[in-house]
Protein backbone atom coordinates (compact mmCIF):
# COMPACT_ATOMS: atom_id res chain seq x y z
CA UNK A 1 53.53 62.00 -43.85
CA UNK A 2 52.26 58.71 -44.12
CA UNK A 3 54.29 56.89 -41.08
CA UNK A 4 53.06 60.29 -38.95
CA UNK A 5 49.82 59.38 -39.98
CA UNK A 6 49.84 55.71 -39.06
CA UNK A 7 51.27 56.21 -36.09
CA UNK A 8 48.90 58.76 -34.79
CA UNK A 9 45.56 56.11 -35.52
CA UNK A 10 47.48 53.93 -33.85
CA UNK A 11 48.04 55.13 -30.53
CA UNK A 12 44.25 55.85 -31.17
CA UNK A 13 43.42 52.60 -31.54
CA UNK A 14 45.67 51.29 -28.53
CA UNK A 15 43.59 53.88 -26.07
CA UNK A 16 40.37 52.77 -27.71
CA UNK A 17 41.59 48.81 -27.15
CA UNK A 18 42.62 49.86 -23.62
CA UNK A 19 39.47 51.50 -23.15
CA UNK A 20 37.32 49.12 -24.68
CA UNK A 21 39.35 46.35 -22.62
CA UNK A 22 38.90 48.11 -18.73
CA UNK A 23 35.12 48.35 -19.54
CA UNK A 24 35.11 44.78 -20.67
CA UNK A 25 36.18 43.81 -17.71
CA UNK A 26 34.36 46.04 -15.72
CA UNK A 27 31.26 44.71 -17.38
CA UNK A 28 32.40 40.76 -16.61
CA UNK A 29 32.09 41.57 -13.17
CA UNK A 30 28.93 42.76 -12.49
CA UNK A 31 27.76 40.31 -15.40
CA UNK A 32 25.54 38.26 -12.82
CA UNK A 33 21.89 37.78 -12.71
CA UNK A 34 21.48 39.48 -9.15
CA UNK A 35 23.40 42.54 -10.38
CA UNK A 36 21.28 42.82 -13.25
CA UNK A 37 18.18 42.69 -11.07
CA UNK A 38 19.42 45.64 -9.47
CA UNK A 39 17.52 48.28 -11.61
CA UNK A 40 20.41 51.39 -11.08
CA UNK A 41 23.20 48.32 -11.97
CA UNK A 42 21.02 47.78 -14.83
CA UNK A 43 21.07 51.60 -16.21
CA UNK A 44 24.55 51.46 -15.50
CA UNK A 45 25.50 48.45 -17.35
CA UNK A 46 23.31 48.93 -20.27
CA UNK A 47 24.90 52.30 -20.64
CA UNK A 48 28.48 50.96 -20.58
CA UNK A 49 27.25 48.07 -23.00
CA UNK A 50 26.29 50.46 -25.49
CA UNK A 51 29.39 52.70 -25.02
CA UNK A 52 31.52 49.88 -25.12
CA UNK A 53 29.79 49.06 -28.93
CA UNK A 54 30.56 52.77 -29.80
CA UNK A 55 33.94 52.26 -28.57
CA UNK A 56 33.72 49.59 -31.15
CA UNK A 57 32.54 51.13 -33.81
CA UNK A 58 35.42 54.09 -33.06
CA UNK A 59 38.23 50.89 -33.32
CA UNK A 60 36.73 50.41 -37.28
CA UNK A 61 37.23 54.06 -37.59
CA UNK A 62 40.37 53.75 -36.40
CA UNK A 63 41.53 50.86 -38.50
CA UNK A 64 39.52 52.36 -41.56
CA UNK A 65 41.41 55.07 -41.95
CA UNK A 66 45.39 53.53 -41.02
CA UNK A 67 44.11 50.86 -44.03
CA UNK A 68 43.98 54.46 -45.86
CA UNK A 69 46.37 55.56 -45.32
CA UNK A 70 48.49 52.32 -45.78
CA UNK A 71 46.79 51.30 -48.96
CA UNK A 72 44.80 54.41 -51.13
CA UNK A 73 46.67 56.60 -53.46
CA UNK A 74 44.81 59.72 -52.73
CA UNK A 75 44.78 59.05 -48.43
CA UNK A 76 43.42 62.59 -47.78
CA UNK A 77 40.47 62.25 -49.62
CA UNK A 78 39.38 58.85 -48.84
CA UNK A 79 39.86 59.56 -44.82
CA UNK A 80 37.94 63.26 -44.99
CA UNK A 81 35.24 60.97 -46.46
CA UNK A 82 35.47 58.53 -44.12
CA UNK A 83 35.72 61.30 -41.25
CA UNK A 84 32.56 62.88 -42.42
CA UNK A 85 30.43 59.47 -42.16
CA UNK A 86 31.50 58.68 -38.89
CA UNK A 87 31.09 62.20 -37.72
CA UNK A 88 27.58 62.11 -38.93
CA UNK A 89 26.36 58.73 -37.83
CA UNK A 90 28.91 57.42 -35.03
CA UNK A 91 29.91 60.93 -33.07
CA UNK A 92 26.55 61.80 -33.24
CA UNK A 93 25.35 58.54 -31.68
CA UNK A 94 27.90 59.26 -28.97
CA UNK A 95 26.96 62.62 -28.23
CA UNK A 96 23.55 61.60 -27.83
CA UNK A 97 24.52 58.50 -25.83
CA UNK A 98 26.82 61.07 -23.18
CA UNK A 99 23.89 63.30 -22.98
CA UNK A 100 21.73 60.33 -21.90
CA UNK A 101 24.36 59.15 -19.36
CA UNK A 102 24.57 62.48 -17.74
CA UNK A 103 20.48 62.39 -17.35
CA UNK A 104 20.57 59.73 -15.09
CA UNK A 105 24.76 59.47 -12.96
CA UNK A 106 23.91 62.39 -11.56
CA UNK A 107 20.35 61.30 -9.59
CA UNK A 108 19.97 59.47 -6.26
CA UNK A 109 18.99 56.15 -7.27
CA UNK A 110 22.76 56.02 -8.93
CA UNK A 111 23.86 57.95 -6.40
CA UNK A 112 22.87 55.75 -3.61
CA UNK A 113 23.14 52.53 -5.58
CA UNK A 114 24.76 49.32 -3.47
CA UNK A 115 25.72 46.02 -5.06
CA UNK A 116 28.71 44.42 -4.31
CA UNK A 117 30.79 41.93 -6.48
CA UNK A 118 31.13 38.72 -4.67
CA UNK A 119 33.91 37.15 -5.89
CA UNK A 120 36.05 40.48 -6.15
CA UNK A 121 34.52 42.13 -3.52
CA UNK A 122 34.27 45.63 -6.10
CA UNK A 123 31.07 47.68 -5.26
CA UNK A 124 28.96 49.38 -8.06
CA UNK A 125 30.34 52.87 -7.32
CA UNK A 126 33.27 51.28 -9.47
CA UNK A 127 30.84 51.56 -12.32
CA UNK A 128 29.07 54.87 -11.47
CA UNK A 129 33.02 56.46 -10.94
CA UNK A 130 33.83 55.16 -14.77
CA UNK A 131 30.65 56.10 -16.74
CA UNK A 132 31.13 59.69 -14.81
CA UNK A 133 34.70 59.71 -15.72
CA UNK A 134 33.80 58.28 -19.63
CA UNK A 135 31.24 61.12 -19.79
CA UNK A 136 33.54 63.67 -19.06
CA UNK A 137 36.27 62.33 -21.19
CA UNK A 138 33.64 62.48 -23.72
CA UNK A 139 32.69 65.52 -23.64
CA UNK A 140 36.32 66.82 -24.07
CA UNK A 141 36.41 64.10 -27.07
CA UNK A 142 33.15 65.51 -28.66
CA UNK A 143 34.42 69.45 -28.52
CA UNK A 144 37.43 67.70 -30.12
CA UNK A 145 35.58 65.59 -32.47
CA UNK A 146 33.43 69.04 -33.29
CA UNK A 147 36.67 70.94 -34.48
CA UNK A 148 37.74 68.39 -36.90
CA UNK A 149 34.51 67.81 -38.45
CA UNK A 150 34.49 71.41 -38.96
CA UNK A 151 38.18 71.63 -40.63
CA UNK A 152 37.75 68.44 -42.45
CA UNK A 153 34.39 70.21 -43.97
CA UNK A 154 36.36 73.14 -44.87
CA UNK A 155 39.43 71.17 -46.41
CA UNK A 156 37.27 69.00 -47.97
CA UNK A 157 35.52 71.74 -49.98
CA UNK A 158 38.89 73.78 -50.49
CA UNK A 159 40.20 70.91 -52.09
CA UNK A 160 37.24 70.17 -54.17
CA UNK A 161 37.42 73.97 -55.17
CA UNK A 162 41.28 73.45 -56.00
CA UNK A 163 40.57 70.32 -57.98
CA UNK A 164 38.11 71.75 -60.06
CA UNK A 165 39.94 74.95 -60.52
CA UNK A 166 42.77 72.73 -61.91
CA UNK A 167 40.61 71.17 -63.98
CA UNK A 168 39.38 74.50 -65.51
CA UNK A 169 42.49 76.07 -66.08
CA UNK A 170 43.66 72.42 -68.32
CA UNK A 171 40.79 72.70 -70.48
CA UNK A 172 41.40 76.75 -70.90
């Protein structure tokens, strides 16, 4: 159970990496001063900047919870623990930060937006196509997200119920 485990966080954390990496790099390019003056490059890349920390912050999930289950004698517990804080504080953040990003890709200043990349010759509609496609691959990861909070919360109070039931029937 453990390997399965392991395994599974860590072909999470290689499509977080891999994520994480293509919007590095997306971000390097339009990383220049007359991009950022550019006020729908600007939305743009202050929206993938902040994804890309969430992204980050989803890696130390990741890596959290395979120390877990490497390391902790009771792995369960420690990870439905660690599950609930991040569902509290990081998904939450990310839901918010999706619903923010779909107030502004769909309007016509993104929409007509025009700055090219000099060197590379990309054009910011490279940008606008990823934060659209990271939205909706978010939202699909958020009604995901939503389901496991919700069975970790049960599981994590049917266990606590078991344990103490255990614990009554040994002093009985």
């Amino acid at each position: 159970m453990r390997q399965k485990q392991f395994r599974w966080y860590g072909a999470w954390g290689i499509i977080n990496v891999l994520i994480s990496t293509y919007i590095f790099c997306l971000l390097f390019l339009f990383w220049n001063i007359e991009a950022w003056e550019t006020p729908c490059v600007r939305t743009i890349n202050v929206w993938l900047v902040v994804y890309l920390a969430l992204q980050g912050f989803q890696l130390v999930r990741t890596i959290a919870v395979m120390w877990t289950w490497k390391k902790a004698r009771d792995p369960s517990e420690t990870q439905i623990k660690i599950e609930l804080f991040y569902g509290v504080w990081i998904f939450l953040l990310e839901a918010c930060w999706l619903v923010y990003g779909n107030t502004f890709i769909y309007s016509d200043e993104i929409k007509d937006c025009h700055n090219h990349n000099s060197i590379f010759g990309w054009d910011v509609g490279s940008e606008r196509v990823t934060t659209l496609v990271l939205i909706i691959y978010g939202y699909f990861l958020l009604a995901g997200i939503l389901f496991f909070i919700l069975f970790y919360i049960g599981l994590y109070f049917g266990y606590k119920s078991y344990t103490q039931f255990d614990q009554e029937a040994l002093l009985n």
